[in-house]
Every structure is written in structure tokens, then in C-alpha cells.
C-alpha atoms as a PDB file:
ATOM      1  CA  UNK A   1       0.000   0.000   0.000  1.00  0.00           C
ATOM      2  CA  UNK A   2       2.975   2.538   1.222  1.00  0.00           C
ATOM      3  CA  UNK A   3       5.009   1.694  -2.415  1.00  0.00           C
ATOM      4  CA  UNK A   4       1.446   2.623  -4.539  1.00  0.00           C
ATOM      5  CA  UNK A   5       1.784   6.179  -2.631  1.00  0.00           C
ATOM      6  CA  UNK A   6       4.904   6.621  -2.646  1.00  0.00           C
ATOM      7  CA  UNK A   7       4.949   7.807  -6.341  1.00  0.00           C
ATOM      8  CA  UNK A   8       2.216  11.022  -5.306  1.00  0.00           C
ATOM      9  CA  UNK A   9       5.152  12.425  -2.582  1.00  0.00           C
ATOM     10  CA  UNK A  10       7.413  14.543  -3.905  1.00  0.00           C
ATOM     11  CA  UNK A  11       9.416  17.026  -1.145  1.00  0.00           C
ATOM     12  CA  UNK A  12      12.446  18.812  -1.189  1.00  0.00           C
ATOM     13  CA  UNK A  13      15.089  21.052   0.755  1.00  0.00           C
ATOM     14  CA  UNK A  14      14.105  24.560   1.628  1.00  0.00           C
ATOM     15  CA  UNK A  15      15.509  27.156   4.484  1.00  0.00           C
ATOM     16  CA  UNK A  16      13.281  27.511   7.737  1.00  0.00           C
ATOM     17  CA  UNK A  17      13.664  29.817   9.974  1.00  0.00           C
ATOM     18  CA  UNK A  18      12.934  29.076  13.949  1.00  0.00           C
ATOM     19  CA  UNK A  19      11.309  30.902  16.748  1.00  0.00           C
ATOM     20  CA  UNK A  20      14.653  32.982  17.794  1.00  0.00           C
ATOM     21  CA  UNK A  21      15.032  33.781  14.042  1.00  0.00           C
ATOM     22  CA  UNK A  22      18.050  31.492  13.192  1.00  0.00           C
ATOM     23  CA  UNK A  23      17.901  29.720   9.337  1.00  0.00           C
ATOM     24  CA  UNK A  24      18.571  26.393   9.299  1.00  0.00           C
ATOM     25  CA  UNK A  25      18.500  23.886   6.305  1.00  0.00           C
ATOM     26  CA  UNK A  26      15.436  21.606   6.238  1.00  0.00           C
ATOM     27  CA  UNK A  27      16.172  18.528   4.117  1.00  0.00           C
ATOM     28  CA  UNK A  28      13.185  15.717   2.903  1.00  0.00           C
ATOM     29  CA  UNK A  29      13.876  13.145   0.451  1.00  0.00           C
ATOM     30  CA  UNK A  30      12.328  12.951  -2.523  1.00  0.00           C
ATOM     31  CA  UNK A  31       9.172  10.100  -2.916  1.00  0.00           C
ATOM     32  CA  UNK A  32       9.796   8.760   0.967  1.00  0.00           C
ATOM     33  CA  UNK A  33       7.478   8.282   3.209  1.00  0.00           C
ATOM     34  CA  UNK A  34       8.160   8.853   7.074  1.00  0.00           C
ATOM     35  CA  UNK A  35       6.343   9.017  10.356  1.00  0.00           C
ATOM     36  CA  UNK A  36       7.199  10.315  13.692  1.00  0.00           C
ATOM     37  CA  UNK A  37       5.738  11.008  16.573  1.00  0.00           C
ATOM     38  CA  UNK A  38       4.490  14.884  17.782  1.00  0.00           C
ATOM     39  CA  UNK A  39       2.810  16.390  20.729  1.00  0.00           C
ATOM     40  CA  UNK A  40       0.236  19.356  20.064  1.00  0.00           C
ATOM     41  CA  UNK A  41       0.750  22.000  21.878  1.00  0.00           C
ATOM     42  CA  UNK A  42       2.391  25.505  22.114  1.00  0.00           C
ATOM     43  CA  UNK A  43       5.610  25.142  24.209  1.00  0.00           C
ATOM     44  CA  UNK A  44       6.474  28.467  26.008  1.00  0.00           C
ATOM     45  CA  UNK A  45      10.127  29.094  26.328  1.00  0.00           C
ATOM     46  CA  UNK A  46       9.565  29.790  29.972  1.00  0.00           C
ATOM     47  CA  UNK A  47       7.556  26.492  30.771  1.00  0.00           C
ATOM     48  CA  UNK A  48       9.861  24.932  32.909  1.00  0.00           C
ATOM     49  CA  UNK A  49       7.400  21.712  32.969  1.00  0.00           C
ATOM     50  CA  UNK A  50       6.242  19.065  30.321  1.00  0.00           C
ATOM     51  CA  UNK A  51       2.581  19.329  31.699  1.00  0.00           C
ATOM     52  CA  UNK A  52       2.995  23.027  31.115  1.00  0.00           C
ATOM     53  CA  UNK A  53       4.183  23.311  28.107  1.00  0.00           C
ATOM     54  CA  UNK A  54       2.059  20.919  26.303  1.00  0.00           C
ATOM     55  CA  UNK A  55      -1.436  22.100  28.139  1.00  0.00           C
ATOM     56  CA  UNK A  56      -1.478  25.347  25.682  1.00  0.00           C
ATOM     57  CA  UNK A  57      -3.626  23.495  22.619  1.00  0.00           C
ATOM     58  CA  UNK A  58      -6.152  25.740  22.002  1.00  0.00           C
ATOM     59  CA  UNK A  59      -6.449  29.655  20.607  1.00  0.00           C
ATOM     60  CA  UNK A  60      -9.647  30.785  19.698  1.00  0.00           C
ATOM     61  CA  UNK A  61      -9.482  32.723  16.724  1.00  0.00           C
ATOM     62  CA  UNK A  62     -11.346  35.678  18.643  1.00  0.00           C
ATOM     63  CA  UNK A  63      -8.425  36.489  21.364  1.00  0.00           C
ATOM     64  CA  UNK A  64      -5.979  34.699  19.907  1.00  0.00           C
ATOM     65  CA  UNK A  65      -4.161  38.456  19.350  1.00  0.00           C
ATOM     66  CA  UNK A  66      -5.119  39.439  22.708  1.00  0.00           C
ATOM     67  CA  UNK A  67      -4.329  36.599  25.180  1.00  0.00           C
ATOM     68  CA  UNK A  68      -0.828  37.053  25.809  1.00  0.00           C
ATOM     69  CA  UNK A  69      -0.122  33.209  25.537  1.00  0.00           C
ATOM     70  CA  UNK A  70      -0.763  33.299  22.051  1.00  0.00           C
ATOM     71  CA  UNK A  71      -0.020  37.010  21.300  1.00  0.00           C
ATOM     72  CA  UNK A  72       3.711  36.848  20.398  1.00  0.00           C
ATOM     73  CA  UNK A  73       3.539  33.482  18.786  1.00  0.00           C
ATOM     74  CA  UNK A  74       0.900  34.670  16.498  1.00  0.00           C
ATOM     75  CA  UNK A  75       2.684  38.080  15.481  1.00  0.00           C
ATOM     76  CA  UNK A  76       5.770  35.412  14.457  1.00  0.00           C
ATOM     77  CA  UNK A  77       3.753  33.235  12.282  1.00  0.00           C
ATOM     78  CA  UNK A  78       3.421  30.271  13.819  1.00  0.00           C
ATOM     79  CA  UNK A  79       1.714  27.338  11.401  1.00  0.00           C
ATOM     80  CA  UNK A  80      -2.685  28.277  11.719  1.00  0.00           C
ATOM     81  CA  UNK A  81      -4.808  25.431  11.542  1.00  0.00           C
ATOM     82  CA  UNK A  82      -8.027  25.939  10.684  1.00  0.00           C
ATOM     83  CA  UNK A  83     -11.029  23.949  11.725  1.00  0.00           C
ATOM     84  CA  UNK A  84     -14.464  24.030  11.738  1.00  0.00           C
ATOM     85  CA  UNK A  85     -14.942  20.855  14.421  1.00  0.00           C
ATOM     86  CA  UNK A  86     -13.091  20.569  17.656  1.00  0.00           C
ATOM     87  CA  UNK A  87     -12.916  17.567  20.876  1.00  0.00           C
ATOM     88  CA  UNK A  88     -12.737  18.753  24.204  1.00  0.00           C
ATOM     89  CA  UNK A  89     -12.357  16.135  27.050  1.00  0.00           C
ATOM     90  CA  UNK A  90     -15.117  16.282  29.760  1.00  0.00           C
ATOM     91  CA  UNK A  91     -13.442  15.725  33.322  1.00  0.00           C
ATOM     92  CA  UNK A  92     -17.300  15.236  34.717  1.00  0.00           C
ATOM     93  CA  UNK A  93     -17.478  12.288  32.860  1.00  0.00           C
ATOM     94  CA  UNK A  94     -17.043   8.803  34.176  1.00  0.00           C
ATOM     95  CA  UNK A  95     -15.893   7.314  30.662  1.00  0.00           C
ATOM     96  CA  UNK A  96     -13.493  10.267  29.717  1.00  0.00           C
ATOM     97  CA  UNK A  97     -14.874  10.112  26.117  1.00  0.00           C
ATOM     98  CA  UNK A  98     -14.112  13.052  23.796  1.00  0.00           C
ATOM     99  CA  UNK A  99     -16.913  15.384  22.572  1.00  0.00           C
ATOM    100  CA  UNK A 100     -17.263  16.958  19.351  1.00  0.00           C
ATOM    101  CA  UNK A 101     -18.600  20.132  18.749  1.00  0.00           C
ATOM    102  CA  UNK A 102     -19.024  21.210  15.477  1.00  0.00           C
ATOM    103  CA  UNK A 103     -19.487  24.954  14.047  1.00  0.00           C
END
């Protein structure tokens, strides 16, 4: 199944810059597929904790220039992603199944 998609991929090497403005050299092989593991989240540079700095998920697109969390982050173009469904957890109940809510 991977090899029949492998043929649609095509990436290559372009300069990135990071959150304290440095360029660096971001290098993907042409037709290969690869997965890895990521946590959502918006890591602060002062969260000193892993429950900290992965408990930001979440900027509503209302304050999301106001709240000072996301203020900076936003001005620096961080990657948006837009949806128009979201899952929030419900601590109340006993099953700890996800909602939905959709717009």
C-alpha cells in the first residue's frame, strides 16, 4: 500500500527559519514516506514543565491576538490550523470520552 503512494510524494530542501530567528537547512527526500511522533501543543520558552508546556492546545481565533499566551507566537507566524470541528475532554465524565462540537 505505502510503495502505490509513494509515487504522489514529492518534497524537497528549503531554508526555515525558527522561533529565535536562526535559518537552518530543512532537508526531505524525494518520494519517501516517514512518520514520527508529535505532541500538540504551544511550548512556552519559559515552561519549565512538560505538563505546562504541552497544556497550551487551544487559541480561539477571537483572542488569539489578545491573550498574551498566544499574542507573540501569532505576530511570528506560527503554522494556523483551521477547523471548523473541535474535541474537548469532559473531566465530569465517568468514561473520559471526547466530545465533538461542530461549528
Amino acid at each position: 500500500m505505502l510503495d502505490k503512494k509513494r509515487g504522489l510524494l514529492s518534497f524537497a530542501a528549503g531554508n526555515c527559519m525558527n522561533d529565535k530567528g536562526q535559518k537552518y537547512q530543512k532537508k526531505r527526500f524525494l518520494n519517501t514516506l516517514s512518520y514520527r511522533q508529535y505532541k500538540w501543543g504551544l511550548v512556552h520558552f519559559w515552561a519549565k514543565s512538560q505538563k505546562l508546556a504541552y497544556s497550551m492546545i487551544n487559541g480561539w481565533a477571537e483572542t488569539v491576538t489578545s491573550k498574551p499566551a498566544f499574542r507573540e507566537p501569532f505576530k511570528r507566524s506560527r503554522i494556523i490550523l483551521v477547523s471548523d470541528g473541535f474535541f474537548y475532554r469532559s473531566a465530569s465524565r465517568i468514561n473520559k470520552s471526547s466530545l465533538c462540537g461542530c461549528c
